[in-house]
Protein backbone atom coordinates (compact mmCIF):
# COMPACT_ATOMS: atom_id res chain seq x y z
CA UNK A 1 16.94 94.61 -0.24
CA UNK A 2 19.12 97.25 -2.27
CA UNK A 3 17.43 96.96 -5.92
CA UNK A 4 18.16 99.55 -8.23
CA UNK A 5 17.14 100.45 -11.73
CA UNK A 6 17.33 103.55 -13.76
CA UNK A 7 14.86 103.67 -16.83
CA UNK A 8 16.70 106.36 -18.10
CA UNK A 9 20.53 104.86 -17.88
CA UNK A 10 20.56 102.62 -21.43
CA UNK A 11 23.44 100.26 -22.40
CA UNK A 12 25.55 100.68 -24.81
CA UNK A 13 24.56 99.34 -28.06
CA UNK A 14 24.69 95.69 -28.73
CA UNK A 15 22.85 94.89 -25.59
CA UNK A 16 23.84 92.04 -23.46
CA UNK A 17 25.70 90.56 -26.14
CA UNK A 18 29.07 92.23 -25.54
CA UNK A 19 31.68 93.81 -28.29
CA UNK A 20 30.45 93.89 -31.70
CA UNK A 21 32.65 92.15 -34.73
CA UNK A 22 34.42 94.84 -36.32
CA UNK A 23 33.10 94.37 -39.65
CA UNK A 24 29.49 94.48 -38.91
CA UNK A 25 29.50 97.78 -40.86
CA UNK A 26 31.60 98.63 -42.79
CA UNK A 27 31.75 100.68 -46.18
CA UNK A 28 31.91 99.14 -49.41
CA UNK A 29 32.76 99.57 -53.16
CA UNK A 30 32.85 97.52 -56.22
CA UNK A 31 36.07 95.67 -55.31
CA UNK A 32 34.94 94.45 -52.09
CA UNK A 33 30.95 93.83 -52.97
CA UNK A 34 30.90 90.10 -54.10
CA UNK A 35 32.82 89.47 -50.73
CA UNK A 36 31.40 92.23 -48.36
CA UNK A 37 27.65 91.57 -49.26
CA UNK A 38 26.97 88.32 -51.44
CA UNK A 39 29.27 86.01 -50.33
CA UNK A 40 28.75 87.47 -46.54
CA UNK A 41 24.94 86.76 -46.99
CA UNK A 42 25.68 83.70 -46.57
CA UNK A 43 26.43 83.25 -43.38
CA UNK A 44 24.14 86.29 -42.01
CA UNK A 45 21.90 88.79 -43.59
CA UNK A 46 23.51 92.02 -44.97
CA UNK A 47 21.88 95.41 -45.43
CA UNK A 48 23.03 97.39 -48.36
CA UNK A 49 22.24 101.45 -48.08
CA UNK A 50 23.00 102.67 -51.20
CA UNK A 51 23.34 106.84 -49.93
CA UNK A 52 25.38 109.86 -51.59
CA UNK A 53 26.60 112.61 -50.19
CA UNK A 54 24.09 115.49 -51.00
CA UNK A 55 21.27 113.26 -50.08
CA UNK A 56 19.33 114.99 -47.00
CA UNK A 57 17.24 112.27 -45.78
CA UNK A 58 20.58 109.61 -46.31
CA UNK A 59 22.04 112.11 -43.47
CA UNK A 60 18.91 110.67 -41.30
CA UNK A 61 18.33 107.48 -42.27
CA UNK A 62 22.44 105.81 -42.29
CA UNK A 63 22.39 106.50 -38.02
CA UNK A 64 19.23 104.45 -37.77
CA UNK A 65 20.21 101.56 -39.82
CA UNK A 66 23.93 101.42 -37.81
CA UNK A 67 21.38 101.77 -34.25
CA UNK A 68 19.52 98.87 -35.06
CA UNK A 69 22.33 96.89 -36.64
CA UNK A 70 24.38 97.13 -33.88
CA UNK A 71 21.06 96.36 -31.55
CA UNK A 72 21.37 93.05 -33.55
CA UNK A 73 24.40 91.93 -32.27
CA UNK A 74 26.21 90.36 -35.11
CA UNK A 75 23.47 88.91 -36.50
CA UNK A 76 22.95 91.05 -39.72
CA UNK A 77 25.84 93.09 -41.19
CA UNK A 78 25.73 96.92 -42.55
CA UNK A 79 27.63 97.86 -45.66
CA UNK A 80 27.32 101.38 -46.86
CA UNK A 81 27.85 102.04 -50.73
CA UNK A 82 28.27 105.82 -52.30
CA UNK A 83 26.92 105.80 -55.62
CA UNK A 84 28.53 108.60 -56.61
CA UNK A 85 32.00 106.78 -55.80
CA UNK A 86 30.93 103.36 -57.44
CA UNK A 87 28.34 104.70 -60.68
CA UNK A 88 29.41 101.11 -62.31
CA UNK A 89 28.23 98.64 -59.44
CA UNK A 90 24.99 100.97 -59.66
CA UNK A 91 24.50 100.67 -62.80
CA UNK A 92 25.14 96.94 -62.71
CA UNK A 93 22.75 96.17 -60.04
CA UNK A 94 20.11 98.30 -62.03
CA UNK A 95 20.40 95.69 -64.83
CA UNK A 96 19.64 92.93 -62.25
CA UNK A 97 16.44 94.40 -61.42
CA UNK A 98 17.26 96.62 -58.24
CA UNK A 99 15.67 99.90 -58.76
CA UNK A 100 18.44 102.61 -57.85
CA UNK A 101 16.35 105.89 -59.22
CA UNK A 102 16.73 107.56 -55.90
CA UNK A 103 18.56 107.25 -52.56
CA UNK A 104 18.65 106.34 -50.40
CA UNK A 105 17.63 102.91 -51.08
CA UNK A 106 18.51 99.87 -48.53
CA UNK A 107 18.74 96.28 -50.09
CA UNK A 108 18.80 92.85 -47.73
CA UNK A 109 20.71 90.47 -49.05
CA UNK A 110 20.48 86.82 -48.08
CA UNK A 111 22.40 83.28 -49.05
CA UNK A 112 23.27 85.81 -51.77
CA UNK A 113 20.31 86.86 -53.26
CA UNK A 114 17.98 90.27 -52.94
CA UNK A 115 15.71 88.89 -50.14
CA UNK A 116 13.74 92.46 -49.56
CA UNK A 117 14.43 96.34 -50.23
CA UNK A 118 13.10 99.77 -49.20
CA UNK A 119 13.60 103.32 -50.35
CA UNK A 120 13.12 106.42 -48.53
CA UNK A 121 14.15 107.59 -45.01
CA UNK A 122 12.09 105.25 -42.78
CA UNK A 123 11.96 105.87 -39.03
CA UNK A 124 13.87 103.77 -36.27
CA UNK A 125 11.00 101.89 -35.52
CA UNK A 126 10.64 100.90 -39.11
CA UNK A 127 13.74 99.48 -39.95
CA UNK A 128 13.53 97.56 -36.65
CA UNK A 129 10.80 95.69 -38.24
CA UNK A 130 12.32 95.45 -41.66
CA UNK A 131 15.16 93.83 -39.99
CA UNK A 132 13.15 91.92 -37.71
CA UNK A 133 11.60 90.36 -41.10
CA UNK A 134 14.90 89.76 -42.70
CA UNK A 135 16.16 88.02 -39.87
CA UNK A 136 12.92 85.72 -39.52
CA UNK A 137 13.62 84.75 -42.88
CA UNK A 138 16.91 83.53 -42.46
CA UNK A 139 15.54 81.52 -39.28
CA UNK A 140 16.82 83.74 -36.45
CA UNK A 141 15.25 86.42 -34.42
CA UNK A 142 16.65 90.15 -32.83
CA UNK A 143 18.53 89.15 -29.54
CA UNK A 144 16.25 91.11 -27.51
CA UNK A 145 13.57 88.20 -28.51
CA UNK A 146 15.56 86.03 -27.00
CA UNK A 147 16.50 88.48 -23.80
CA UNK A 148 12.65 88.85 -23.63
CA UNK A 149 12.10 84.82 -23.45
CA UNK A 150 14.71 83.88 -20.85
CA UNK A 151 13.05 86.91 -18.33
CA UNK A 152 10.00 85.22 -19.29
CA UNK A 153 11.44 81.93 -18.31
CA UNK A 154 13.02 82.77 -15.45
CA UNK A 155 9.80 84.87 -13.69
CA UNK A 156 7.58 81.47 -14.65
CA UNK A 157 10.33 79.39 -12.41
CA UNK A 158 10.13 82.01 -9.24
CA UNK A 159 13.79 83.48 -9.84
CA UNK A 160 12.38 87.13 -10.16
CA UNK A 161 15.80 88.52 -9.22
CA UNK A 162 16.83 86.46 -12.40
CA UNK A 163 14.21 87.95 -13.78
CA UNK A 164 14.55 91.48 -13.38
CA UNK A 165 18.27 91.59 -13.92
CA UNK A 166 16.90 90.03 -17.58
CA UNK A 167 14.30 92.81 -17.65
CA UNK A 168 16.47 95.22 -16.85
CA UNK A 169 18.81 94.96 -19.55
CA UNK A 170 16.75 94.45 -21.94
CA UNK A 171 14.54 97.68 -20.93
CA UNK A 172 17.85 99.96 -20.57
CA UNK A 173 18.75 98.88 -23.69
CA UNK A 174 15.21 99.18 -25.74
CA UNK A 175 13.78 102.05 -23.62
CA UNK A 176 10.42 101.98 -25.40
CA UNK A 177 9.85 97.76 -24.86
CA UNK A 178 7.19 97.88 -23.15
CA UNK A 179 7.11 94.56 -22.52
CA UNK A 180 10.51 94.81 -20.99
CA UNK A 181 9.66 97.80 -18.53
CA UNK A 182 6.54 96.13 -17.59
CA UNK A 183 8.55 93.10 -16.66
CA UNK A 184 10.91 95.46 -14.58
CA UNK A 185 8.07 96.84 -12.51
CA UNK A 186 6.31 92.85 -12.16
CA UNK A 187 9.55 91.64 -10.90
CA UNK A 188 10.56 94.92 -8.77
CA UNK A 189 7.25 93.88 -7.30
CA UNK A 190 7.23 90.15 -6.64
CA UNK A 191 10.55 91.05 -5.04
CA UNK A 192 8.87 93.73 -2.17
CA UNK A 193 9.89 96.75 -4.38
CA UNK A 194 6.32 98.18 -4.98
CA UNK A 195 7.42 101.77 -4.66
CA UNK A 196 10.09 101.30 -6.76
CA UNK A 197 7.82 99.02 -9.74
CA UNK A 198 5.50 102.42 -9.55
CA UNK A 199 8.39 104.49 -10.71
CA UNK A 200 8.97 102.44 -13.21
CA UNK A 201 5.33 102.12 -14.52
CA UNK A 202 5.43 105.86 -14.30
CA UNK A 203 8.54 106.61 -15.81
CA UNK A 204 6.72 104.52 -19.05
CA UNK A 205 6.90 107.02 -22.16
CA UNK A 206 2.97 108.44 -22.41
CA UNK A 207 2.76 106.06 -25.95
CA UNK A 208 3.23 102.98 -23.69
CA UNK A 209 1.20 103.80 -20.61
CA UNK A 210 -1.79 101.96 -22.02
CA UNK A 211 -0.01 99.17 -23.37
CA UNK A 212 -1.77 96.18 -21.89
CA UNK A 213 1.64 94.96 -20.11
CA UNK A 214 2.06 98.45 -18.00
CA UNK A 215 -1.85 98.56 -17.45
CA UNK A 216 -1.43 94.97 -16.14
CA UNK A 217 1.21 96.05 -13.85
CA UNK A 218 -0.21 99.61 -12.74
CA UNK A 219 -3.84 97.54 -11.61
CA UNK A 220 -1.74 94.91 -10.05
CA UNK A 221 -0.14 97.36 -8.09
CA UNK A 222 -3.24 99.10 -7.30
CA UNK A 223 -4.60 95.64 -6.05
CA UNK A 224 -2.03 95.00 -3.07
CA UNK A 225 -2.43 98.40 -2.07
CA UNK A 226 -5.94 97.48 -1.48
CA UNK A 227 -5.31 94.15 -0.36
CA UNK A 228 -3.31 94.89 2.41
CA UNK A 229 -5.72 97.51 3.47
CA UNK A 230 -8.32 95.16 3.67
CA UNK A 231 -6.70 91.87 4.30
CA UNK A 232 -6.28 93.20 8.17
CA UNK A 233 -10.42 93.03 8.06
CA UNK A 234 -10.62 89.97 6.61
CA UNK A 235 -13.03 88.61 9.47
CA UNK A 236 -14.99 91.64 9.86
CA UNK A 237 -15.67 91.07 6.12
CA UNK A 238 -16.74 87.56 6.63
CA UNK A 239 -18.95 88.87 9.45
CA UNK A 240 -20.26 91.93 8.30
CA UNK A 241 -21.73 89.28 5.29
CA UNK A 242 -23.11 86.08 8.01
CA UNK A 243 -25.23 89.60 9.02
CA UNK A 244 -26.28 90.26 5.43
CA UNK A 245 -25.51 88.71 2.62
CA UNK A 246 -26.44 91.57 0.32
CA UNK A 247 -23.59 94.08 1.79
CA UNK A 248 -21.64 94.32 -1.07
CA UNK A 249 -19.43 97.00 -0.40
CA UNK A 250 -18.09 93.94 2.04
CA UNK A 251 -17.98 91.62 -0.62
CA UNK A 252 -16.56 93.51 -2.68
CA UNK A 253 -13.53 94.21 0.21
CA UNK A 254 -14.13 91.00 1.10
CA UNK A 255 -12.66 89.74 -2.75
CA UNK A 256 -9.36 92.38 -2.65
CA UNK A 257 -8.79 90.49 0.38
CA UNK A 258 -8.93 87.49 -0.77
CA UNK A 259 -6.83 88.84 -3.96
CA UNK A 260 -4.13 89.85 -1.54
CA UNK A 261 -3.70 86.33 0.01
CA UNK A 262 -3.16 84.85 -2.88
CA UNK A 263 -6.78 83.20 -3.57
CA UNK A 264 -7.79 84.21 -6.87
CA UNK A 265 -10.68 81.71 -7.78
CA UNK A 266 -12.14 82.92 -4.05
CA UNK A 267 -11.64 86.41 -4.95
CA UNK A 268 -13.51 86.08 -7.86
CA UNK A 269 -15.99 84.59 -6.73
CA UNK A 270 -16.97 87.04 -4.12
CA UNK A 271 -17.09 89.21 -6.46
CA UNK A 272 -19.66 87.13 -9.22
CA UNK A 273 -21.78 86.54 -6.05
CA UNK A 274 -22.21 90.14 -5.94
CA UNK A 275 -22.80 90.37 -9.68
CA UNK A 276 -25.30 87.79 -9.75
CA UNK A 277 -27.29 89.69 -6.44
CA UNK A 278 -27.28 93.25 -7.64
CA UNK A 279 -25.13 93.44 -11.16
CA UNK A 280 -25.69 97.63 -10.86
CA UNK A 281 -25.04 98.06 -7.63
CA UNK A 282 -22.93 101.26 -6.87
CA UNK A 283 -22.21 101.79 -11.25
CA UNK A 284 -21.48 97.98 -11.25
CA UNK A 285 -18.76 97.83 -8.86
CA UNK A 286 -18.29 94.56 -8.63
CA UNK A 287 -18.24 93.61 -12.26
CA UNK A 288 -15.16 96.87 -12.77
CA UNK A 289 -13.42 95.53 -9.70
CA UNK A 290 -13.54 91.91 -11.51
CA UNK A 291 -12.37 93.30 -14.76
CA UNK A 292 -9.31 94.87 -12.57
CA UNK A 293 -8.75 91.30 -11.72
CA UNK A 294 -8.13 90.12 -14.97
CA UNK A 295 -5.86 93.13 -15.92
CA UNK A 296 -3.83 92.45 -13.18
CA UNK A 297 -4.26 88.39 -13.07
CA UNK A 298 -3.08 88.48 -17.08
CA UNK A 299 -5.95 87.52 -19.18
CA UNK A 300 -4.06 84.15 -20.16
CA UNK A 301 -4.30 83.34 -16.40
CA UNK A 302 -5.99 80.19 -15.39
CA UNK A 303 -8.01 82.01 -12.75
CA UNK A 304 -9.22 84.81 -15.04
CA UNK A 305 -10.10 82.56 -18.07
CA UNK A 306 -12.43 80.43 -15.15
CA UNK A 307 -13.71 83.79 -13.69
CA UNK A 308 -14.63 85.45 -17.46
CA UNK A 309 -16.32 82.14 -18.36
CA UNK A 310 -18.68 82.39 -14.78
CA UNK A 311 -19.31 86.10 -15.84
CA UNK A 312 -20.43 85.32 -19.23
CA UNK A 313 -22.60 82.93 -18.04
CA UNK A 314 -24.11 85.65 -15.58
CA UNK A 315 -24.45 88.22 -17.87
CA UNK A 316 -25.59 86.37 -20.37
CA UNK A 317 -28.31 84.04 -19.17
């Protein structure tokens, strides 16, 4: 099978969603504000940055703003004002309560009213959220939510290749989703890639390797490694334990095994048999190997949730 993906090759902006309207930013003055920003809100949400031209951190913050409106595809609108060019709409907007003592300053307008502001240069990850807010306000949602849902979708009904094609673009376009590159590497895997999914868990930025989506994936990983290793002694397992049922370094093989065939609840447990015999055996093997489980398993998974209630009640009786 010929899969390829590049973390480091990202789409241009506006994701999956194709060419961006031509007016989704766009500079403005006083002429063209009632129908560039109020009326407009309307329809979508529009961002006002208010910047001037000897403003340093305006230089910083105006690229931001256009990267994540554009990342919206269409669904919030940019219009840039220069105060120094339009001192009257300033100083009219000042009157209606927006505070315009410094720049830059950013207003969201919605069904033509100030729905939120901010002042100062935020960073990109920042105004993401700001916008993500504005947008949940007017009852819609970033398209990369909805890229992120129809993966999701499409990985619950088996179509991985669905999947990582989803994943994909959604990763190349939002390099530091984590969610998204940890659904590249899940569906890479489920599709025989594994050497490729642990390029892709390693190519992860060092602020997202411990996110619990890439951990999930990396111990997943780790697991069929180990399963396969010790799914072709599956019977000498099962043997070496009818000889003694306290050789828990079998067990504990015995339950990646298991893991690797699919058969979660009998993976786990092996492994809570060995708990409940000797809990410290070997620095509490058994219990770490479990907890690998439910990294890997997800711990909304049916099979973990039963598993973590059967360890409570060992370790807590």
């Amino acid at each position: 099978m010929d899969v390829i993906f590049d973390p480091n090759r990202q789409q241009a902006p506006g994701g999956a969603g194709g060419a961006l309207p031509a007016d989704v930013i766009k500079d403005g003055d006083q002429k063209t504000f009632m129908r560039d920003v109020v009326e407009a809100s309307r329809q979508v949400p529009v961002l006002v940055d208010f910047w001037a031209t000897w403003c340093g951190p305006c230089k910083a913050l105006t690229p931001a703003i256009e990267k994540v409106v554009r990342a919206a595809g269409g669904r919030v609108k940019l219009v840039k004002i220069d105060i120094d060019k339009n001192k009257a709409l300033v100083q009219q907007l000042a009157q209606l309560g927006l505070p315009m003592q410094s720049v830059p300053t950013v207003a969201a307008f919605w069904q033509g009213q100030i729905a939120d502001l901010f002042q100062g240069a935020l960073p990109e990850s920042e105004i993401k959220k700001f916008v993500e807010g504005l947008l949940k306000i007017a009852g819609g949602q970033m398209p990369a939510a909805d890229l992120l849902a129809e993966a999701k979708a499409a990985a619950a009904e088996g179509d991985h290749q669905g999947a990582l094609e989803l994943y994909g673009a959604l990763a190349q376009g939002e390099p530091e989703n984590a969610e998204a590159l940890a659904g590249v590497a899940r569906s890479l895997m489920m599709l025989g890639e594994e050497e490729q999914a642990s390029q892709v868990v390693e190519s992860a930025p060092p602020k997202m390797r411990d996110h619990a989506e890439i951990v999930s994936v990396r111990s997943a990983l780790e697991l069929a490694a180990e399963g396969r290793r010790a799914r072709d002694k599956l019977a000498e397992f099962e043997k070496r334990l009818a000889a003694d049922a306290d050789d828990h370094a079998a067990r504990i093989d015995l339950a990646a095994a298991l893991n690797a065939t699919g058969d979660r609840a009998g993976a786990a447990d092996a492994l809570l048999e060995a708990i409940r015999r000797d809990r410290a055996w070997n620095d509490e093997a058994a219990r770490k190997q479990l907890l690998k489980f439910f990294e890997a398993w997800g711990f909304d998974d049916p099979a973990t949730l039963a598993a973590r209630r059967k360890l409570s009640s060992l370790l807590f009786r």
